[in-house]
C-alpha atoms as a PDB file:
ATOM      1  CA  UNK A   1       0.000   0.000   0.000  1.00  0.00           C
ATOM      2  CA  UNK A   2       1.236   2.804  -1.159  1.00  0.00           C
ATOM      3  CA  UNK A   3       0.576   6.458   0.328  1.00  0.00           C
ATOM      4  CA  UNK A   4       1.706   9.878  -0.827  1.00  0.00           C
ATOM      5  CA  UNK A   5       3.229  11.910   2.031  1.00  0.00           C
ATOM      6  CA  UNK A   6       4.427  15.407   1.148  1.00  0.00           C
ATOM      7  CA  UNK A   7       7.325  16.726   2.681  1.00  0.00           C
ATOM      8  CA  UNK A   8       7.533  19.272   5.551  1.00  0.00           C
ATOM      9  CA  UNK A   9       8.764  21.884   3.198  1.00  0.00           C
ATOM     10  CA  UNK A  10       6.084  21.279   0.417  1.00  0.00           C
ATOM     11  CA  UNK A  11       3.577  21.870   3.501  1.00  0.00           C
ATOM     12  CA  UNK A  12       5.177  25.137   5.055  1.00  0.00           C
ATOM     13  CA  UNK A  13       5.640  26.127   1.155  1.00  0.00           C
ATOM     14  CA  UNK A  14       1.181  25.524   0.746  1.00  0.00           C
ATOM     15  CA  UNK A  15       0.436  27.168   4.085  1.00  0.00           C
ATOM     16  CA  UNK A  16       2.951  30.093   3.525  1.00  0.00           C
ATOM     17  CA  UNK A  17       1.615  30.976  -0.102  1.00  0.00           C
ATOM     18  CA  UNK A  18      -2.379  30.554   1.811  1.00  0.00           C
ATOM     19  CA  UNK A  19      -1.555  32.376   4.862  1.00  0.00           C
ATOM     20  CA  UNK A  20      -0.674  35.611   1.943  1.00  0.00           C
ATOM     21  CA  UNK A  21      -3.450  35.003  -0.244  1.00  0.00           C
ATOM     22  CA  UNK A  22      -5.708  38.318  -0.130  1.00  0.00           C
ATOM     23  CA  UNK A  23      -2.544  40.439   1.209  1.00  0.00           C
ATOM     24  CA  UNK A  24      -1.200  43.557  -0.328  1.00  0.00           C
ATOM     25  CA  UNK A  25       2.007  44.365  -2.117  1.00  0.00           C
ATOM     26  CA  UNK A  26       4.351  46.274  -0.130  1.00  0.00           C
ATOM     27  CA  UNK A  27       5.757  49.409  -1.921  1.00  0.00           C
ATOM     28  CA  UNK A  28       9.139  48.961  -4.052  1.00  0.00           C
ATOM     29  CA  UNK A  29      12.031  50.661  -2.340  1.00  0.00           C
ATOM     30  CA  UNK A  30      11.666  53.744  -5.308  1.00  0.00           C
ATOM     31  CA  UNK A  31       8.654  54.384  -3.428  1.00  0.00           C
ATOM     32  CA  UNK A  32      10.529  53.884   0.066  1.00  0.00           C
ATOM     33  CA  UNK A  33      12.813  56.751  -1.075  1.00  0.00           C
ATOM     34  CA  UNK A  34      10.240  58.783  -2.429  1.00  0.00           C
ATOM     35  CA  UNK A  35       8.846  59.055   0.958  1.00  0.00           C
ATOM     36  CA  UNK A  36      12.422  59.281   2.225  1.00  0.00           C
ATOM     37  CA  UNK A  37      13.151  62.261   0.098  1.00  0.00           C
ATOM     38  CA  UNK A  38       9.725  64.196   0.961  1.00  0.00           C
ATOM     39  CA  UNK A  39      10.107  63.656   4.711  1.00  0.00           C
ATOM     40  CA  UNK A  40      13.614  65.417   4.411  1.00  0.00           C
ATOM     41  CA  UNK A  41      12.124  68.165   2.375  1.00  0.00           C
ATOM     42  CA  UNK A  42       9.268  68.645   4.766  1.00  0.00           C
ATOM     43  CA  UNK A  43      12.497  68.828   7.438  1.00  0.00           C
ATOM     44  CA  UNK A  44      14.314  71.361   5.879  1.00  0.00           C
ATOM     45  CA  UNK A  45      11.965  73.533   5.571  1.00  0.00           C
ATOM     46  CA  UNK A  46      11.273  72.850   9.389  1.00  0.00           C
ATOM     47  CA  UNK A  47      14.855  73.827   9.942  1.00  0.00           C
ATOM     48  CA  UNK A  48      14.954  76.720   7.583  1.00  0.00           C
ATOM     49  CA  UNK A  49      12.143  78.474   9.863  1.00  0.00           C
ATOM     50  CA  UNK A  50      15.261  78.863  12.559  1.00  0.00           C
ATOM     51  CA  UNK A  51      16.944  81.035  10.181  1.00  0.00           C
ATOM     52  CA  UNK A  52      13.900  82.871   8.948  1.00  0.00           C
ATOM     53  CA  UNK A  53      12.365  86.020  10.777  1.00  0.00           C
ATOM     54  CA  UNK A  54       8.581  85.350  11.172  1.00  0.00           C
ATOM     55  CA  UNK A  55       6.498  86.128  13.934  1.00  0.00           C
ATOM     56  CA  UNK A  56       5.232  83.536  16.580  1.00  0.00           C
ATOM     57  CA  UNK A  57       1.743  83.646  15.277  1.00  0.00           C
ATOM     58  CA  UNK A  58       3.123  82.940  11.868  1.00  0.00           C
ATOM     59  CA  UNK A  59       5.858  80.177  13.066  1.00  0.00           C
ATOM     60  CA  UNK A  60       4.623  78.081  15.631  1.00  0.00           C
ATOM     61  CA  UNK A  61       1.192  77.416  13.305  1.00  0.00           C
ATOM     62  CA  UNK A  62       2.948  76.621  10.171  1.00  0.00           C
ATOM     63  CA  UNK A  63       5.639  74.323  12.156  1.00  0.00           C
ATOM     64  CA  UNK A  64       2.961  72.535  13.663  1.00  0.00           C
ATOM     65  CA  UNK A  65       1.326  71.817  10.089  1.00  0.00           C
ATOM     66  CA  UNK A  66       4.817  70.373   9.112  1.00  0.00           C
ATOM     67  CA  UNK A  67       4.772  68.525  12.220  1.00  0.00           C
ATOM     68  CA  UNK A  68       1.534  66.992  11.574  1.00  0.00           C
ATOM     69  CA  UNK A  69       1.870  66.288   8.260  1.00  0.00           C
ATOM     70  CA  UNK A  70       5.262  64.216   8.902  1.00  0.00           C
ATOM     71  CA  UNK A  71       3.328  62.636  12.056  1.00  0.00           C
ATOM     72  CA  UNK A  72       1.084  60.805   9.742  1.00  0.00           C
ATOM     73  CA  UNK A  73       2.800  60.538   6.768  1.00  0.00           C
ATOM     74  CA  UNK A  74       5.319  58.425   8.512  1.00  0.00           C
ATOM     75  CA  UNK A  75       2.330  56.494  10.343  1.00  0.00           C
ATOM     76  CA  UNK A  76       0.740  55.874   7.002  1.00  0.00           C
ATOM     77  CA  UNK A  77       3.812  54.225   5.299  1.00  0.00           C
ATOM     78  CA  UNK A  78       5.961  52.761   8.488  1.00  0.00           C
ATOM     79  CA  UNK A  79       3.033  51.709  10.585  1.00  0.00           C
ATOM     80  CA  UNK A  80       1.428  50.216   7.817  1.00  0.00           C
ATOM     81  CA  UNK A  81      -1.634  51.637   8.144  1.00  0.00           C
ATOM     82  CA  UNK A  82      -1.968  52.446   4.613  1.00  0.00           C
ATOM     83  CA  UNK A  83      -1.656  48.920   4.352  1.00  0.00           C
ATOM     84  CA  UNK A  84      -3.820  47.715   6.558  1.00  0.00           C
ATOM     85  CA  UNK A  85      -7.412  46.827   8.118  1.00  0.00           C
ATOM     86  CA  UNK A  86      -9.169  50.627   8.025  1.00  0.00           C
ATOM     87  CA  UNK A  87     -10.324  49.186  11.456  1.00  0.00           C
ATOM     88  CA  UNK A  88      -6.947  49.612  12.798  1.00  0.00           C
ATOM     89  CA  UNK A  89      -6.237  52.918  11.495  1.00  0.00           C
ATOM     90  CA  UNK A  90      -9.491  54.172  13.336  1.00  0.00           C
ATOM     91  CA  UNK A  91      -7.943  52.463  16.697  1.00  0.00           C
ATOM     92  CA  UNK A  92      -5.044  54.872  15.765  1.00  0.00           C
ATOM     93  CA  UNK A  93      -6.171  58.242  14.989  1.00  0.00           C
ATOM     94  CA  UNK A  94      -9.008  57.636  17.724  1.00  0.00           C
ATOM     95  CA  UNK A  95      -6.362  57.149  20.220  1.00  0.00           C
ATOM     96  CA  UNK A  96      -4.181  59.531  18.916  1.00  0.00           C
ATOM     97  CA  UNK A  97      -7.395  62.085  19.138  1.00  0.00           C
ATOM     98  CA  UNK A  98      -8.223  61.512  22.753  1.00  0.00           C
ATOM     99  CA  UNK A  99      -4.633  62.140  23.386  1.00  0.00           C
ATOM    100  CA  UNK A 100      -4.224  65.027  21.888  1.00  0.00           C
ATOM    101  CA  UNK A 101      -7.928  66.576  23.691  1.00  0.00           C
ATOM    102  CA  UNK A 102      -6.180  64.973  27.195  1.00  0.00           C
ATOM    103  CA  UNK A 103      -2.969  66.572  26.801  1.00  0.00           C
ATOM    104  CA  UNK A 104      -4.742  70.111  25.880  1.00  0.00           C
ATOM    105  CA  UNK A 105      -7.157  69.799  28.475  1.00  0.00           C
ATOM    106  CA  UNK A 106      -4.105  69.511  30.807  1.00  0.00           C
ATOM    107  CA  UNK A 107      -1.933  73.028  29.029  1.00  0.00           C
ATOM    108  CA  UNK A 108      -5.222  74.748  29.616  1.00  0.00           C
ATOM    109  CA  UNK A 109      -4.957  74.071  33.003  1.00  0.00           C
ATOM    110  CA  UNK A 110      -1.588  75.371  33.533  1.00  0.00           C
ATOM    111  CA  UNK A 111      -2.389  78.134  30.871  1.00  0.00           C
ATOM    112  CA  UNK A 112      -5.716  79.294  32.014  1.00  0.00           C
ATOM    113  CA  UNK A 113      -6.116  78.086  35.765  1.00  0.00           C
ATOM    114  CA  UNK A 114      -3.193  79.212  37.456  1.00  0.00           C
ATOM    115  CA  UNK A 115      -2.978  81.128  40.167  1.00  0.00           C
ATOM    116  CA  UNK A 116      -0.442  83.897  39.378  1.00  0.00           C
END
């Protein structure tokens, strides 16, 4: 009696190729150095600010645009979350929200609630 056994590599080879079926493609590494290149842009301009003369009301709002915009473009394409379930960038951003309202509910405190 003769019975087929496949070999522990032909199985880890079937359950490998199954466990990716209905994945994504990662990006190349062009695209890797794309965002590479933009993130240092978005930099240098954050840097040049130092040697620019602007008002606060001017600086501090555009830095913190910069700021933002690096914040999640670097959660979008080294956290994945471009990649992933929208259900976990929700758990993101709606952690990253209540965070955010915490932490200026506590500088409005020391801003506006001081004695002094």
């Amino acid at each position: 009696m003769s019975t087929a056994t496949e070999s522990p590599m032909e199985s880890h080879e079937v359950s490998h190729e199954a466990s990716h079926e209905g994945g994504h493609d990662h990006p190349s590494d062009r695209r890797y150095i794309q965002v590479a290149v933009i993130l240092a842009i978005v930099t240098a301009l954050e840097v040049g600010t130092y040697f620019v003369e602007m008002p606060g009301e001017v600086l501090i709002p555009m830095l913190m645009v910069m700021m933002v915009y690096k914040f999640f473009y670097v959660a979008a394409w080294f956290m994945h979350l471009r990649f992933d379930s929208p259900l976990f960038t929700k758990f993101f951003v709606t952690g990253l929200v209540l965070a955010t309202i915490v932490y200026g509910i506590a500088l409005t405190v020391f801003e506006f609630w001081h004695k002094g």
